[in-house]
PDB file of N, CA and C in Angstrom:
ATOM      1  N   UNK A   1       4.116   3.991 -17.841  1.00  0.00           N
ATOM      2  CA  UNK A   1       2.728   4.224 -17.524  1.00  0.00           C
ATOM      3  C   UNK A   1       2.452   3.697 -16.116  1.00  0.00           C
ATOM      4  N   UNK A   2       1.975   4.206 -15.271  1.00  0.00           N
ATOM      5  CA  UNK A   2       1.330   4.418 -13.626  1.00  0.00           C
ATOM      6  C   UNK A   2       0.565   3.103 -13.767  1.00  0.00           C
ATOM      7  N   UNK A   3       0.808   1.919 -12.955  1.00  0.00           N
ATOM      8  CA  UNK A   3       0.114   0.710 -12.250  1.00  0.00           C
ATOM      9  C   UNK A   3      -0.468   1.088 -11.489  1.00  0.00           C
ATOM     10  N   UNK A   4      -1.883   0.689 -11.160  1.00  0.00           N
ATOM     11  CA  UNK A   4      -2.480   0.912  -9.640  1.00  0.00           C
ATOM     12  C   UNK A   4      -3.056  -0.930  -9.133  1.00  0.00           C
ATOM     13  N   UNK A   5      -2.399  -1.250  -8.104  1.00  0.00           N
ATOM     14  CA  UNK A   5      -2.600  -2.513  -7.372  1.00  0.00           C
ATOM     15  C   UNK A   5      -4.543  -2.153  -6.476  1.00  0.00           C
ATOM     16  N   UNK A   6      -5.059  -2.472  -7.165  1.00  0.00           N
ATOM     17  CA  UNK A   6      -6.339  -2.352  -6.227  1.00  0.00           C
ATOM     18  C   UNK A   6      -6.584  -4.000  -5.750  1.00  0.00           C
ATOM     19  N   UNK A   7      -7.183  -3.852  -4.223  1.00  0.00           N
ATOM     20  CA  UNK A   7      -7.183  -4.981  -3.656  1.00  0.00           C
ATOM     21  C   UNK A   7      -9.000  -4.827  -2.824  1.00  0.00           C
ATOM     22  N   UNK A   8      -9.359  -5.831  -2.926  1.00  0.00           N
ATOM     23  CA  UNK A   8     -10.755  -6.210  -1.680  1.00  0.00           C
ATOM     24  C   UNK A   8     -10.553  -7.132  -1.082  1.00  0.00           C
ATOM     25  N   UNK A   9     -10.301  -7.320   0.375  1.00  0.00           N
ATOM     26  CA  UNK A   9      -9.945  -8.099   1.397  1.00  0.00           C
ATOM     27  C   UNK A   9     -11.240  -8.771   2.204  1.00  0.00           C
ATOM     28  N   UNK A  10     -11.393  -9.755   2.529  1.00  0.00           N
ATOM     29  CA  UNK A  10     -11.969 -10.116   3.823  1.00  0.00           C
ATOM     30  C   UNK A  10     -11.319 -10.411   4.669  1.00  0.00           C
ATOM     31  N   UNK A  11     -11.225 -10.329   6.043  1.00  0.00           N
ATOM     32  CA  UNK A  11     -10.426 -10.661   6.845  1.00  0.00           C
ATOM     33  C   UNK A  11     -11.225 -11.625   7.705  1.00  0.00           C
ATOM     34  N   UNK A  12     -10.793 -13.001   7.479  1.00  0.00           N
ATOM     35  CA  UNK A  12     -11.219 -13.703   9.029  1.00  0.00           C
ATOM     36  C   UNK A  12     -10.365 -13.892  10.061  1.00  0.00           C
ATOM     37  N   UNK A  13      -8.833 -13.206  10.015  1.00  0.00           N
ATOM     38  CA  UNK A  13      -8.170 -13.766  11.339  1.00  0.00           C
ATOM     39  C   UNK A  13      -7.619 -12.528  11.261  1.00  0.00           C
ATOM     40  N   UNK A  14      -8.069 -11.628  12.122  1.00  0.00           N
ATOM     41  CA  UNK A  14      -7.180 -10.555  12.361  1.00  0.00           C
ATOM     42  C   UNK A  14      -6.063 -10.449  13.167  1.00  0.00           C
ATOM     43  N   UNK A  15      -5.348 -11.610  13.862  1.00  0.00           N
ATOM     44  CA  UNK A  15      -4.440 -11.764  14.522  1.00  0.00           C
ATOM     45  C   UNK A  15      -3.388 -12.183  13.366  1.00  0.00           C
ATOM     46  N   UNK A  16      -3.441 -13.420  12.679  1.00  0.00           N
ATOM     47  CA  UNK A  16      -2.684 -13.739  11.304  1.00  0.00           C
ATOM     48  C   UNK A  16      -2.358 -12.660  10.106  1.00  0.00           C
ATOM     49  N   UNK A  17      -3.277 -11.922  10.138  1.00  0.00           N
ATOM     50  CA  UNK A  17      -3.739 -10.560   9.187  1.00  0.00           C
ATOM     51  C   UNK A  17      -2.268  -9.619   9.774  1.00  0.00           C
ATOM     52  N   UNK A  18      -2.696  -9.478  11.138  1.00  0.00           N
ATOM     53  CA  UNK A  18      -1.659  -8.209  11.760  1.00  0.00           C
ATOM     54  C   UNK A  18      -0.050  -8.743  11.546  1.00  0.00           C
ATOM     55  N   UNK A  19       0.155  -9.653  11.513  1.00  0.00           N
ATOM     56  CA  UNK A  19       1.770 -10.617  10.958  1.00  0.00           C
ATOM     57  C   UNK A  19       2.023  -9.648   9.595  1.00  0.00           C
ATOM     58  N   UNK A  20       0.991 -10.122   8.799  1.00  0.00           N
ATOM     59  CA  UNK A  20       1.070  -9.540   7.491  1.00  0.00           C
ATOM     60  C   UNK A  20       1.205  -8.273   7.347  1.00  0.00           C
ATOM     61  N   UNK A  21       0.495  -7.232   8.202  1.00  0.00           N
ATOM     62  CA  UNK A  21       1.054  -5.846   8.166  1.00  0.00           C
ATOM     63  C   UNK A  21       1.878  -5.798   8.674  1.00  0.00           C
ATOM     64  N   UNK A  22       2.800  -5.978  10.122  1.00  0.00           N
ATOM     65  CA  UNK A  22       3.374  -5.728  10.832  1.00  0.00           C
ATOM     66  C   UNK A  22       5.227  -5.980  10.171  1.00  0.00           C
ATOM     67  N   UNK A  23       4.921  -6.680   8.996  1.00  0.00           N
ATOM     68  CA  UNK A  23       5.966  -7.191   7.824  1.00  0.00           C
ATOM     69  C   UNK A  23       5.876  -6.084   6.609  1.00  0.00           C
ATOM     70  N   UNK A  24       4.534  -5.276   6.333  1.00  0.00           N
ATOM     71  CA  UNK A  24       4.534  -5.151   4.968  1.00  0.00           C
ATOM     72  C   UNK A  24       5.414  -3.652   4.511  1.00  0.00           C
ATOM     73  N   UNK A  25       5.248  -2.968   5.461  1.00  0.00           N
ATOM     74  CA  UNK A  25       6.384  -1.946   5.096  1.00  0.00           C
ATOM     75  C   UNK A  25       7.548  -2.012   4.773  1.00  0.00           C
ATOM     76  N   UNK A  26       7.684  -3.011   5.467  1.00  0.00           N
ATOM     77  CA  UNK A  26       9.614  -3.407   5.547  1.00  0.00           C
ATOM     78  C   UNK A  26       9.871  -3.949   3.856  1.00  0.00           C
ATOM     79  N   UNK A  27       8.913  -4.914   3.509  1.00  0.00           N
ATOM     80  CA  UNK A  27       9.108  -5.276   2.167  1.00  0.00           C
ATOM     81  C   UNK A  27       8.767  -4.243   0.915  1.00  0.00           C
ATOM     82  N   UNK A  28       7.674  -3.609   1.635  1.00  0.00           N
ATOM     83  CA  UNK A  28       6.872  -2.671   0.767  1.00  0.00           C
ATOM     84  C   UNK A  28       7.917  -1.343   0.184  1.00  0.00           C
ATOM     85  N   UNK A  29       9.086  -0.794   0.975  1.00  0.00           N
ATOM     86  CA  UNK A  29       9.912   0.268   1.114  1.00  0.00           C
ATOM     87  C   UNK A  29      10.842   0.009   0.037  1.00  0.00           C
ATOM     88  N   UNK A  30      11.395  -1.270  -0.226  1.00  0.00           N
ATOM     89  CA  UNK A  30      12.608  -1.574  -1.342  1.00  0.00           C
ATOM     90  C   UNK A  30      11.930  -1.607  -2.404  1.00  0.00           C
ATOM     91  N   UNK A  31      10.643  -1.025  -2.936  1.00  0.00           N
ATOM     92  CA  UNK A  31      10.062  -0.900  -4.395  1.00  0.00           C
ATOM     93  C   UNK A  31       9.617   0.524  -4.320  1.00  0.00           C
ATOM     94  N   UNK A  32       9.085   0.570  -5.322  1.00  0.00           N
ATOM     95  CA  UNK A  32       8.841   2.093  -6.160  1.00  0.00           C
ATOM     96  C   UNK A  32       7.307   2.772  -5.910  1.00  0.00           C
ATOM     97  N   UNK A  33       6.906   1.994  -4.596  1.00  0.00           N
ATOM     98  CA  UNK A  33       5.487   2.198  -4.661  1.00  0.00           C
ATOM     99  C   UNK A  33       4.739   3.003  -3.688  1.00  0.00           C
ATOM    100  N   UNK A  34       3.715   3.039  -3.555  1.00  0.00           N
ATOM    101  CA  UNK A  34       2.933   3.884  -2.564  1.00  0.00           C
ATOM    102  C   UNK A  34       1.432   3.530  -2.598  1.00  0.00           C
ATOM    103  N   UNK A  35       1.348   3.987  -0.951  1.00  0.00           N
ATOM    104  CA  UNK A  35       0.267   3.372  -0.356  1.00  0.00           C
ATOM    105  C   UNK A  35      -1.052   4.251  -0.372  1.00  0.00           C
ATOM    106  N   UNK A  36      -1.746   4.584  -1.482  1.00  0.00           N
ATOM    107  CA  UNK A  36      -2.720   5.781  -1.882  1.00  0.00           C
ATOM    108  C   UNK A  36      -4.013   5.673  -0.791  1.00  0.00           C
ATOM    109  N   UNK A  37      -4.539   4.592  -0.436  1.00  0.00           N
ATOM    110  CA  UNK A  37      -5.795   4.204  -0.094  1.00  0.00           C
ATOM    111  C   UNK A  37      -5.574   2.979   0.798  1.00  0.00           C
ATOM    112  N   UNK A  38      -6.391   2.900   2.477  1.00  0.00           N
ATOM    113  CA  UNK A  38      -6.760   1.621   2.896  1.00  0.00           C
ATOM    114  C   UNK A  38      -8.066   1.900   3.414  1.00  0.00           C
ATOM    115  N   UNK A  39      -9.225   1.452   3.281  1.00  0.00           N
ATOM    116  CA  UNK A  39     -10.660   1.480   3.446  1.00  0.00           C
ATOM    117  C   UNK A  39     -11.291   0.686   4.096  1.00  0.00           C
ATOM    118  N   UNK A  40     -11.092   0.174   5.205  1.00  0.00           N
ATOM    119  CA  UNK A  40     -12.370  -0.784   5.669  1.00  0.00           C
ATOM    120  C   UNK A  40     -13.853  -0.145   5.403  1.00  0.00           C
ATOM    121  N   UNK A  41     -14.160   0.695   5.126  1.00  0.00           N
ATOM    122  CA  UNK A  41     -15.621   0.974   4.824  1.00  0.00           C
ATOM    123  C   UNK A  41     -16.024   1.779   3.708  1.00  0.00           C
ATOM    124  N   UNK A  42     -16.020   1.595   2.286  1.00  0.00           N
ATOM    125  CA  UNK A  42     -15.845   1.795   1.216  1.00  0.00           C
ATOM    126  C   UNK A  42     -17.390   2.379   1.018  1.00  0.00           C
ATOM    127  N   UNK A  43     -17.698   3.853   0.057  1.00  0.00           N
ATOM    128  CA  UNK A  43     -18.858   3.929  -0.136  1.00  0.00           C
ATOM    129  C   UNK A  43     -18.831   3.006  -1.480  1.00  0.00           C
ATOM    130  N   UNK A  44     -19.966   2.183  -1.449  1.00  0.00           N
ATOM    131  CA  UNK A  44     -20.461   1.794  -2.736  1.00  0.00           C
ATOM    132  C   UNK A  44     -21.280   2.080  -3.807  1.00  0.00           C
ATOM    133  N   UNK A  45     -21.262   2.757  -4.675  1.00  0.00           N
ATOM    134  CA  UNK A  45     -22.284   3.479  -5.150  1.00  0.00           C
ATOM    135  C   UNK A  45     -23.268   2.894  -6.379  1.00  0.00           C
ATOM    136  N   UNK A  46     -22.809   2.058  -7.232  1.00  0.00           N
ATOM    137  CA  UNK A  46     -23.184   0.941  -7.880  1.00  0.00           C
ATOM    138  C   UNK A  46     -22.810  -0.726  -7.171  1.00  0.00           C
ATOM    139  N   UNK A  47     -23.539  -1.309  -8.101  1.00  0.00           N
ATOM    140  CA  UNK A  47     -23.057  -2.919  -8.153  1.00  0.00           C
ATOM    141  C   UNK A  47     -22.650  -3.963  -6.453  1.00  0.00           C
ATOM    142  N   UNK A  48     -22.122  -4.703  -6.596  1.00  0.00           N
ATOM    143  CA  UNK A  48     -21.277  -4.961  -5.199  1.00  0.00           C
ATOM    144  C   UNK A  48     -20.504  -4.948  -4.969  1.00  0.00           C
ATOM    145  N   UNK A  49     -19.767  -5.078  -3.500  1.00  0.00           N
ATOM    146  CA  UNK A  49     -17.921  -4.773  -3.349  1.00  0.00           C
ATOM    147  C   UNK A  49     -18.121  -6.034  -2.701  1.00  0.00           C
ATOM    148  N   UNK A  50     -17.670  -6.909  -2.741  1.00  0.00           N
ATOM    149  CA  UNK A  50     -17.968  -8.094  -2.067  1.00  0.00           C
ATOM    150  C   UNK A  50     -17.459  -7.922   0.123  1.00  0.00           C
ATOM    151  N   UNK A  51     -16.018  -7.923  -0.509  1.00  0.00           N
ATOM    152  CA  UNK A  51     -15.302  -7.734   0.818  1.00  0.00           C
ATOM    153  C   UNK A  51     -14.831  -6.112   1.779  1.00  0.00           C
ATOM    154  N   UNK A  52     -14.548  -6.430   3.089  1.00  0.00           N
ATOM    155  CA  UNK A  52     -14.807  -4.993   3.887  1.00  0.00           C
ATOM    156  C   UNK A  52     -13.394  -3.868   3.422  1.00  0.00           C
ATOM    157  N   UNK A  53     -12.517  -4.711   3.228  1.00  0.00           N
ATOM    158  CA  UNK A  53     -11.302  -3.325   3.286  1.00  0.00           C
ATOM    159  C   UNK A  53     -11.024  -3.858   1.621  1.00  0.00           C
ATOM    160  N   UNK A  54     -10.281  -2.364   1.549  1.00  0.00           N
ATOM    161  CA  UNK A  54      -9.962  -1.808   0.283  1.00  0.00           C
ATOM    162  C   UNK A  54      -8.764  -1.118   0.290  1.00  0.00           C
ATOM    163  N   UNK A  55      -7.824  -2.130  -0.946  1.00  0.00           N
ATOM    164  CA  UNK A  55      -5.657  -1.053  -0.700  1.00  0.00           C
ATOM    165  C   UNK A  55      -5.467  -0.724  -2.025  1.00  0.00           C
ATOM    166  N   UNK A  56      -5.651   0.697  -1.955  1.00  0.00           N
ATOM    167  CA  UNK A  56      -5.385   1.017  -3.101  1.00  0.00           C
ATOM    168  C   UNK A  56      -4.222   1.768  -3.613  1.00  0.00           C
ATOM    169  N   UNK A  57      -2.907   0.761  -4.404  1.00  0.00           N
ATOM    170  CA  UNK A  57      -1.387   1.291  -4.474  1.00  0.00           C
ATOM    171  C   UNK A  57      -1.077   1.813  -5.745  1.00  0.00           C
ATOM    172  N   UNK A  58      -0.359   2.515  -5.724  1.00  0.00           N
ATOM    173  CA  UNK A  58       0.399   3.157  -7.561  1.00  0.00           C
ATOM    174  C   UNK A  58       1.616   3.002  -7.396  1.00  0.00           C
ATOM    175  N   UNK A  59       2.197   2.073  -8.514  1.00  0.00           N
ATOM    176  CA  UNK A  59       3.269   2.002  -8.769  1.00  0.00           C
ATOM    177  C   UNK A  59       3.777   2.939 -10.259  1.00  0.00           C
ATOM    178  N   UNK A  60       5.580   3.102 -10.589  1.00  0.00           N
ATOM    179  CA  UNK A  60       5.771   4.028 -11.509  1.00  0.00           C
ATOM    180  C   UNK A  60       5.270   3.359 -13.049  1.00  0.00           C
ATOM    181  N   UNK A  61       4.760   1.948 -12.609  1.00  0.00           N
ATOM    182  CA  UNK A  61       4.512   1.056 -13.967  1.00  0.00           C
ATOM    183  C   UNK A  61       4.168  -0.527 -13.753  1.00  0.00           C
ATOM    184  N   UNK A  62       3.602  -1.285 -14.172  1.00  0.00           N
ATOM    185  CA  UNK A  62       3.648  -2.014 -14.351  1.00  0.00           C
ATOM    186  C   UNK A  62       4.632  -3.539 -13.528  1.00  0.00           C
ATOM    187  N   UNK A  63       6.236  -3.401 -14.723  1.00  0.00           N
ATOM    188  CA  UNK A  63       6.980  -4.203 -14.129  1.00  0.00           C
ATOM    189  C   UNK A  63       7.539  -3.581 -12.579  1.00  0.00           C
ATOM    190  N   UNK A  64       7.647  -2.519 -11.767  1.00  0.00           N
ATOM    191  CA  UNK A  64       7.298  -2.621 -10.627  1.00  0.00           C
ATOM    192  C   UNK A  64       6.916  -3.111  -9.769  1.00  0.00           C
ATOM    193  N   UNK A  65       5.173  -3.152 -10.040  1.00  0.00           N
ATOM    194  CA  UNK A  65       4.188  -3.250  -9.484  1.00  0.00           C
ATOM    195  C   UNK A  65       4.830  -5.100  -9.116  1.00  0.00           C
ATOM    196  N   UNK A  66       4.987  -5.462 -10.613  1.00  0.00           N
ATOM    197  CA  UNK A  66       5.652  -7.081 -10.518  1.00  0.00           C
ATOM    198  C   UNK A  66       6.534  -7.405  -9.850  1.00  0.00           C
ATOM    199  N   UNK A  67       7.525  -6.561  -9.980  1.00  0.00           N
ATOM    200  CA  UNK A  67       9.008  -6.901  -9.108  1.00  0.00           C
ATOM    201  C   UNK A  67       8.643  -7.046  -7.571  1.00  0.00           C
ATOM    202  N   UNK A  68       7.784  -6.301  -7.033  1.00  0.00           N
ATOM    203  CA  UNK A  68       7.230  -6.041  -5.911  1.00  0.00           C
ATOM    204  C   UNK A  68       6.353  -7.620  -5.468  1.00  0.00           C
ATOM    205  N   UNK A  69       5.752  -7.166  -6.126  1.00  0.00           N
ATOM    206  CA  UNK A  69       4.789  -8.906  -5.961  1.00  0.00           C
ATOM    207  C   UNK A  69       4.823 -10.067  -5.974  1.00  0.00           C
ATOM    208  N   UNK A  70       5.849 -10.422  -7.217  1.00  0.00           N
ATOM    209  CA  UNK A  70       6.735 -11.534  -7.554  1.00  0.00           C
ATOM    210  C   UNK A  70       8.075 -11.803  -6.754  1.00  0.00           C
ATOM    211  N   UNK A  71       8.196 -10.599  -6.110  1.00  0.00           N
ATOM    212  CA  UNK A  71       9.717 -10.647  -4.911  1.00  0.00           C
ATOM    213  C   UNK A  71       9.750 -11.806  -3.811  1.00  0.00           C
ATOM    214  N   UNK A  72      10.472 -12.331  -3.611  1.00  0.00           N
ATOM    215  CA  UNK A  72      10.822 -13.662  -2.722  1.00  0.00           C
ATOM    216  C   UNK A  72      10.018 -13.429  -1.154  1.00  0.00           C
ATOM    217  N   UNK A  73      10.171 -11.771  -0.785  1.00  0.00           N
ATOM    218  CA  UNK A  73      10.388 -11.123   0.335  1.00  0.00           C
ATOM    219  C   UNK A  73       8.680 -11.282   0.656  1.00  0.00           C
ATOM    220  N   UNK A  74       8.224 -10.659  -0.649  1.00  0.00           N
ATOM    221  CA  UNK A  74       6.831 -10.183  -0.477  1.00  0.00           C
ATOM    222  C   UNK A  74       6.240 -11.842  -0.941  1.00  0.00           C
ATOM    223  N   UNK A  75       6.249 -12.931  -1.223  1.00  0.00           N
ATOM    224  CA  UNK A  75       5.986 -13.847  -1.555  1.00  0.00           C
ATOM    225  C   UNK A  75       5.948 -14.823  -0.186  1.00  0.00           C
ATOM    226  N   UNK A  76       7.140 -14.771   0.906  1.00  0.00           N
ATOM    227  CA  UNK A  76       7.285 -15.309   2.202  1.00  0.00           C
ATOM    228  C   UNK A  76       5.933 -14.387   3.038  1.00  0.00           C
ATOM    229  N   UNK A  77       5.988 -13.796   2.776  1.00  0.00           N
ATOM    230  CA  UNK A  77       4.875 -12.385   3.831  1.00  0.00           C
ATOM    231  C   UNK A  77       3.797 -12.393   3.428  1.00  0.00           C
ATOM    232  N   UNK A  78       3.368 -12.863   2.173  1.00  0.00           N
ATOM    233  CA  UNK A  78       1.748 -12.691   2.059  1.00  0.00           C
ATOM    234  C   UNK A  78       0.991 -13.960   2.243  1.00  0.00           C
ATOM    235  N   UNK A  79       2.225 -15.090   2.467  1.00  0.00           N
ATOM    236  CA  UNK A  79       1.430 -16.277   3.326  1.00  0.00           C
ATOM    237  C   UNK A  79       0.765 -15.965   4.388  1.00  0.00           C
ATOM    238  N   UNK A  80       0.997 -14.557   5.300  1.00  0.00           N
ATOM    239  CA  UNK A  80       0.204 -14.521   6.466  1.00  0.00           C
ATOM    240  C   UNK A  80      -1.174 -14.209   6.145  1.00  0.00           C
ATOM    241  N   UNK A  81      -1.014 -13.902   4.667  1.00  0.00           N
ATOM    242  CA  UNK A  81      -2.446 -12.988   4.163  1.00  0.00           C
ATOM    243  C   UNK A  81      -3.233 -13.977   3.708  1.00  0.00           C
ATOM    244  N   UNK A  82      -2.499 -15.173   3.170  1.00  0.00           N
ATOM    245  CA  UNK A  82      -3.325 -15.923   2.503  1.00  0.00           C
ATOM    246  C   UNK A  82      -4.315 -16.698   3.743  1.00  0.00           C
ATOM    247  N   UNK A  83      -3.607 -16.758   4.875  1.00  0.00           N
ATOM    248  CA  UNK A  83      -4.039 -17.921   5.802  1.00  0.00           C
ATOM    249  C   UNK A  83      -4.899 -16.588   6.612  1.00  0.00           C
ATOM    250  N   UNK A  84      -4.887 -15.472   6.505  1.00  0.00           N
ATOM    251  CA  UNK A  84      -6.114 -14.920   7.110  1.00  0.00           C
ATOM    252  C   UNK A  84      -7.086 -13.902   6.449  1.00  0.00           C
ATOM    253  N   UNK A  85      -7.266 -14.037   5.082  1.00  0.00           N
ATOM    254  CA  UNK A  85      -8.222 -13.623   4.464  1.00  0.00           C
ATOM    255  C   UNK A  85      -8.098 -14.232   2.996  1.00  0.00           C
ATOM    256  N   UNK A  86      -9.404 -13.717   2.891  1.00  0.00           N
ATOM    257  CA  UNK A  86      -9.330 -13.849   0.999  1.00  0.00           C
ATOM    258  C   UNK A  86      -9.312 -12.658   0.235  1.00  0.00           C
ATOM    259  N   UNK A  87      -9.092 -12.564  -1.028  1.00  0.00           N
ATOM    260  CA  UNK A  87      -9.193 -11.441  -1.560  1.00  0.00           C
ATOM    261  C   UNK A  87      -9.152 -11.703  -3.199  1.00  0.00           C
ATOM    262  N   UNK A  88     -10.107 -10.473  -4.102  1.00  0.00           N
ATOM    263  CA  UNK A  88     -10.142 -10.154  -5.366  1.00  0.00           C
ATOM    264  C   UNK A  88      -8.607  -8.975  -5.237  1.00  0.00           C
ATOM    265  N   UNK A  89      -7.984  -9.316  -6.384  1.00  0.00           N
ATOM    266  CA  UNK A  89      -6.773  -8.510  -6.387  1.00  0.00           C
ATOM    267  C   UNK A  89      -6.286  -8.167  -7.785  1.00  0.00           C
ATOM    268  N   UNK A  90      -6.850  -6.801  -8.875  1.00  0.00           N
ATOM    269  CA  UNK A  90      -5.909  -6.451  -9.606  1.00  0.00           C
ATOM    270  C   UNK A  90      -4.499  -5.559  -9.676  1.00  0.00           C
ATOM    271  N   UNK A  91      -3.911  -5.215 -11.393  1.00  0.00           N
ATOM    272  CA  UNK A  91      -2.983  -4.528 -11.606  1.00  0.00           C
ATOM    273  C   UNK A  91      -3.801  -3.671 -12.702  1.00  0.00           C
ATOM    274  N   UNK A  92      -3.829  -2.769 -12.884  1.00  0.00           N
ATOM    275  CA  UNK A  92      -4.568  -1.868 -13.545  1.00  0.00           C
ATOM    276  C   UNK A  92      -3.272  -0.554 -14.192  1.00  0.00           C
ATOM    277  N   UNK A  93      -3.194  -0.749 -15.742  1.00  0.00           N
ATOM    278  CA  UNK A  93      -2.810   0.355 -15.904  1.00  0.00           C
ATOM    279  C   UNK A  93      -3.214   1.335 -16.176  1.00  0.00           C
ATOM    280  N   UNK A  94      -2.689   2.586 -15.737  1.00  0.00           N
ATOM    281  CA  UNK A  94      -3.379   3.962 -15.738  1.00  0.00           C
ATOM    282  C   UNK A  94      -3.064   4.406 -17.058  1.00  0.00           C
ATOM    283  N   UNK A  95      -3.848   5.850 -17.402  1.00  0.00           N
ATOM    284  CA  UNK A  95      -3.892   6.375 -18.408  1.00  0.00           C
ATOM    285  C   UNK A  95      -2.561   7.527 -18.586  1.00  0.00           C
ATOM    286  N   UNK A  96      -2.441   7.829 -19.362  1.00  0.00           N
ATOM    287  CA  UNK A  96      -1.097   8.799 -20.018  1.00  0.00           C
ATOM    288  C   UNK A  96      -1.954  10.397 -19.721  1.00  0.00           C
TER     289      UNK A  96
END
């Protein structure tokens, strides 16, 4: 069953931020995934979105989505993310 990684970012250091992309393909390529959606300006149509950008990924499942996230590679690399934004971040499985 289809994982989708949805993410809401704030960014306060867009110099620290750009580390983090400028890495994330390279890690992002040795998993099963894909990059559906990136949004800095999201329509909102209900409720609130708290933060400006929006990544929205599908993986073939689940433990994927994990292997990916939980990976050593992607675990060294999203320290750049941690030290320049915050973020709400699920795993969502899709429907059959």
């Amino acid at each position: 069953m289809k994982c989708y990684f949805l993410a809401q970012i704030e960014i306060s250091d867009p110099a620290e931020y750009q580390k983090y992309l400028d890495g994330f393909d390279a890690v992002f390529a040795d998993y099963k995934g894909r990059v559906i959606a990136v949004d800095d300006d999201p329509v909102v149509l209900e409720g609130d979105w708290p933060y400006q950008r929006t990544v929205l990924m599908c993986f073939p499942d689940l433990s994927e989505a994990r292997k990916w996230y939980d990976s050593p590679e992607y675990q060294q690399l999203v320290k750049n993310r941690h030290r320049a934004s915050k973020a709400n971040i699920v795993l969502v499985e899709g429907r059959e």
